[in-house]
Protein backbone atom coordinates (compact mmCIF):
# COMPACT_ATOMS: atom_id res chain seq x y z
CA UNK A 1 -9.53 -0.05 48.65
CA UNK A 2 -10.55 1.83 45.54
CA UNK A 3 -7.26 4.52 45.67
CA UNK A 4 -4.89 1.39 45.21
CA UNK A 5 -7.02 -0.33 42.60
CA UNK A 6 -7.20 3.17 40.97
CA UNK A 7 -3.24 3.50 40.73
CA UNK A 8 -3.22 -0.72 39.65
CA UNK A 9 -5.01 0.46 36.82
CA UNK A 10 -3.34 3.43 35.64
CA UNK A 11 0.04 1.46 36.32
CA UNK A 12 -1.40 -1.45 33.98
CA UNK A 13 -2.42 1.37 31.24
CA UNK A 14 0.68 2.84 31.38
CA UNK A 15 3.03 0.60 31.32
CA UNK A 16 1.75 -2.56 29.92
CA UNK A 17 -0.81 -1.23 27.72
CA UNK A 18 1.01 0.51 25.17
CA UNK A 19 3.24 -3.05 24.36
CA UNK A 20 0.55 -5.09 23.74
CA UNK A 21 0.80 -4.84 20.32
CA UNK A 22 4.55 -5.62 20.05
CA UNK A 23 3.41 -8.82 22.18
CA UNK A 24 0.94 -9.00 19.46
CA UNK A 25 3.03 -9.24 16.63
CA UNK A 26 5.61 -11.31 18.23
CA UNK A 27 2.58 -14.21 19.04
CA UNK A 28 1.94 -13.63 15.24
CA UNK A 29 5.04 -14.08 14.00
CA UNK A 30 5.79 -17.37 16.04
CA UNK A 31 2.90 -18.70 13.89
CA UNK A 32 0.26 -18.57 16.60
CA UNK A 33 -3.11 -17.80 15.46
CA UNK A 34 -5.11 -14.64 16.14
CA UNK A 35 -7.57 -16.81 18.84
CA UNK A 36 -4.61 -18.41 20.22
CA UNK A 37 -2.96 -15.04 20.45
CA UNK A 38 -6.34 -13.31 21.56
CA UNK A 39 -6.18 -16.61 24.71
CA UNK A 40 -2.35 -15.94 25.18
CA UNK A 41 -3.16 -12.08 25.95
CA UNK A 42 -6.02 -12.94 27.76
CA UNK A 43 -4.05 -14.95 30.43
CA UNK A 44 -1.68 -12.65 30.54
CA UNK A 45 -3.74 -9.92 32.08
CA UNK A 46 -5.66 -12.04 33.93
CA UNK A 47 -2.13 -12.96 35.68
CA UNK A 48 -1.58 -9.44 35.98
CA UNK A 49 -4.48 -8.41 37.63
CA UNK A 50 -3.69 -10.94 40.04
CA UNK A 51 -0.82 -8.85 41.19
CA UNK A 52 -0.93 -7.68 44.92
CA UNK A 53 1.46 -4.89 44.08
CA UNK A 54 3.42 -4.02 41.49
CA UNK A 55 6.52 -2.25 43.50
CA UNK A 56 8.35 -5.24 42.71
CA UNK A 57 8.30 -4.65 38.75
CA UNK A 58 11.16 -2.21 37.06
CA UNK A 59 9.56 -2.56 33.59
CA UNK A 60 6.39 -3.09 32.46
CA UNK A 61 7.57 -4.36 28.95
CA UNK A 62 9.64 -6.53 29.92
CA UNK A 63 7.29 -7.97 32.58
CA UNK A 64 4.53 -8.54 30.03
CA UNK A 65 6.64 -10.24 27.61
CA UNK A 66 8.01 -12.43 30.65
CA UNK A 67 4.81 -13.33 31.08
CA UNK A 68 3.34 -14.10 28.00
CA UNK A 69 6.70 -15.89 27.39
CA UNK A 70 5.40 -18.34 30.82
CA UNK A 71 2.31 -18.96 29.32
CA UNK A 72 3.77 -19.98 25.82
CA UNK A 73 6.35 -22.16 27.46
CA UNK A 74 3.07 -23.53 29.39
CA UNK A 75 1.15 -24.53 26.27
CA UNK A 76 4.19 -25.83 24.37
CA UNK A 77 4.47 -28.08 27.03
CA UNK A 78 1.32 -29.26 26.64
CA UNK A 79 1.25 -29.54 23.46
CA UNK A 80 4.46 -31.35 23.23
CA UNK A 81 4.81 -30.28 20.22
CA UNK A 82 7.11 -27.39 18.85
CA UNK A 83 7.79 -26.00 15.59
CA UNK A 84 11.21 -24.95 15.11
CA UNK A 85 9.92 -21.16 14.57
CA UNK A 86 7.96 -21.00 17.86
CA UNK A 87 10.87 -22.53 19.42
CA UNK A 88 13.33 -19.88 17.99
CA UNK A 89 10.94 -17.20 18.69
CA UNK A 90 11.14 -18.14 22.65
CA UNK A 91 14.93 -18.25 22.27
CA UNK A 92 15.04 -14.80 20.64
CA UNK A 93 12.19 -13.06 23.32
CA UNK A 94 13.85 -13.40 26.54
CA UNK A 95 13.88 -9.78 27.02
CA UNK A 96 13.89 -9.33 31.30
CA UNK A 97 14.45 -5.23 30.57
CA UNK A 98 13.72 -2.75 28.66
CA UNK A 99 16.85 -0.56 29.45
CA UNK A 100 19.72 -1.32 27.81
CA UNK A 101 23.15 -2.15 29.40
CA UNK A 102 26.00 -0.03 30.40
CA UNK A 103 27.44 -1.65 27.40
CA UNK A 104 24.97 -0.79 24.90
CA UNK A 105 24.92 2.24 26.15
CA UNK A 106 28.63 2.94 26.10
CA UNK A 107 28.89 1.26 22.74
CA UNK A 108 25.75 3.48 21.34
CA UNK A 109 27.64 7.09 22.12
CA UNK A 110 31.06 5.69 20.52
CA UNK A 111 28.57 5.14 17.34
CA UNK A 112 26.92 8.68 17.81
CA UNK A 113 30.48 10.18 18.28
CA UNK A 114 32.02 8.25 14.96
CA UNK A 115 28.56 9.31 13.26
CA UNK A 116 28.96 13.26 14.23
CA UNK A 117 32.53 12.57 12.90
CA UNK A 118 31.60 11.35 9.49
CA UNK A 119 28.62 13.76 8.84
CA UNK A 120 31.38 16.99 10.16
CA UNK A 121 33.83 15.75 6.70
CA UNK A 122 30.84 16.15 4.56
CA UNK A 123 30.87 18.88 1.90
CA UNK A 124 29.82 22.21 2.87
CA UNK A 125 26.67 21.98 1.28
CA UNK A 126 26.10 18.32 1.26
CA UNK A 127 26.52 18.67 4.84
CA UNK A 128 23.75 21.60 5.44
CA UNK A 129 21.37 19.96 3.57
CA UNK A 130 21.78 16.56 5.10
CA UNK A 131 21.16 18.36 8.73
CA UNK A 132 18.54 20.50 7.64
CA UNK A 133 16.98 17.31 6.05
CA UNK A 134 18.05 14.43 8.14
CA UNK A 135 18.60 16.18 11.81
CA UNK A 136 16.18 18.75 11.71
CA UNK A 137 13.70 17.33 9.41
CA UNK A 138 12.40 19.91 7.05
CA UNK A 139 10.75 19.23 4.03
CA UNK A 140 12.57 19.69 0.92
CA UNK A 141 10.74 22.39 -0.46
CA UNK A 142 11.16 24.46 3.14
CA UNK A 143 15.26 23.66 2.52
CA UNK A 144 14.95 24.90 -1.01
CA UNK A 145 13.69 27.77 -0.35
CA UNK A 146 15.91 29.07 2.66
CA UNK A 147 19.28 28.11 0.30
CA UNK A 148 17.92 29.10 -2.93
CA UNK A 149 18.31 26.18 -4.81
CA UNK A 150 15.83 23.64 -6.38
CA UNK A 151 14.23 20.81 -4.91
CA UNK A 152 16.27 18.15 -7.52
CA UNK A 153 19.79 20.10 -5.30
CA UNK A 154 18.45 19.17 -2.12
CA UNK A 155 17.62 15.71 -3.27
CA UNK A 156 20.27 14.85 -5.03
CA UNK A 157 22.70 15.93 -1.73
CA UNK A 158 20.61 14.58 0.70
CA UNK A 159 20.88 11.03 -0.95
CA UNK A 160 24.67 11.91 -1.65
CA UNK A 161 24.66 12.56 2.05
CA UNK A 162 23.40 9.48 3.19
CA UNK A 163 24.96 6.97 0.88
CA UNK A 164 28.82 9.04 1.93
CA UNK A 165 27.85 8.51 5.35
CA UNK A 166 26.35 4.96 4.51
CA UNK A 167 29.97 3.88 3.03
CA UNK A 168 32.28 5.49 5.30
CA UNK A 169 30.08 4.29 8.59
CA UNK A 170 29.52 0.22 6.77
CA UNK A 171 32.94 0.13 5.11
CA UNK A 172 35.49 1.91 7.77
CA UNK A 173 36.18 4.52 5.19
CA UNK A 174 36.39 8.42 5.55
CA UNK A 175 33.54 10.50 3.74
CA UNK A 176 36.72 11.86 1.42
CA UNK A 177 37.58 8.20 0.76
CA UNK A 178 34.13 7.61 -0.47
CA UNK A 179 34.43 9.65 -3.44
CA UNK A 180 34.86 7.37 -6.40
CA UNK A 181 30.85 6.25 -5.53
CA UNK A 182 29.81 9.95 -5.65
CA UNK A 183 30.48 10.47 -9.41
CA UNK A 184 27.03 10.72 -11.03
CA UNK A 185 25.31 13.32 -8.56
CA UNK A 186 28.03 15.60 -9.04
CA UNK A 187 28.02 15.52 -12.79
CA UNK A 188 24.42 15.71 -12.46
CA UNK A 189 24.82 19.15 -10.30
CA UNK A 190 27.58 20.31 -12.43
CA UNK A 191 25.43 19.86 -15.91
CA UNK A 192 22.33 21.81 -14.02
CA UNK A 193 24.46 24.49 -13.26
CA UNK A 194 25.73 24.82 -16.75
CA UNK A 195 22.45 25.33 -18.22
């Protein structure tokens, strides 16, 4: 009897454990108080430690906020009285899975593919240092030092960088297209480089 209580408890650590602060914030932010939330949490575990087996549960997340969902449906009711946030916040949390859909994830690599589009039309060097920056996530100084070029260059195209890729991914536009908004770093660069 102790092996399966063993593996109920490193199920509940591992995949309920580690959300109970997003459930946490959530309660918060439906204007429940930190007893009320503290009670809410409470039940919750005691509901699922009342589990026989949890073969029957895909996701943990999404299980725990199912529940704690139940039990704030539960004292609504009794309360018979709902603000319009807590109301809106039970609206907004039915979340039955944690995976997303073959739609999101469809949709997600045609946004991945247009982003890998936008960041290949990127200047030369705009584009190194956004990927050494951005992608591979060295510090400026460490990117400075491997092009030769000063910490204000690798700021200055990083954030020209991002804001191209900003406009041409928000407003449909090619990097090129973007242009008119890049004015001032360039000036900027140019100027340094005249000095």
């Amino acid at each position: 009897m102790a092996a399966p209580r063993a593996k109920f408890v490193a199920w509940v650590g591992a995949q309920i454990l580690p959300h109970e602060g997003d459930v946490r914030r959530w309660l918060r932010r439906a204007g429940w108080s930190r007893d009320e939330t503290d009670d809410i949490i409470q039940d919750a575990y005691c509901r699922i430690a009342a589990l026989e087996s949890t073969d029957h549960i895909r996701s943990g997340r999404a299980y725990l906020f199912q529940t704690v969902r139940s039990l704030v449906v539960d004292r609504l009711r009794q309360a018979r009285v709902i603000s319009l946030a807590q109301s809106t916040e039970i609206a907004l949390m039915d979340v039955y899975d944690s995976e997303p859909s073959s739609e999101r994830v469809v949709a997600g690599r045609l946004e991945l593919r247009k982003v890998q589009a936008a960041i290949q039309t990127l200047p030369e060097r705009c584009r190194t240092i956004f990927m050494l920056r951005r992608i591979e996530g060295l510090s400026q100084r460490e990117i400075a030092q491997r092009l030769g070029v000063t910490e204000n260059v690798v700021e200055a195209q990083a954030a020209r960088g991002l804001r191209l890729l900003l406009s041409a991914l928000t407003d449909g536009e090619s990097v090129e297209d973007a242009g008119p908004h890049k004015g001032s770093d360039d000036r900027r660069i140019r100027r340094r480089k005249d000095r």
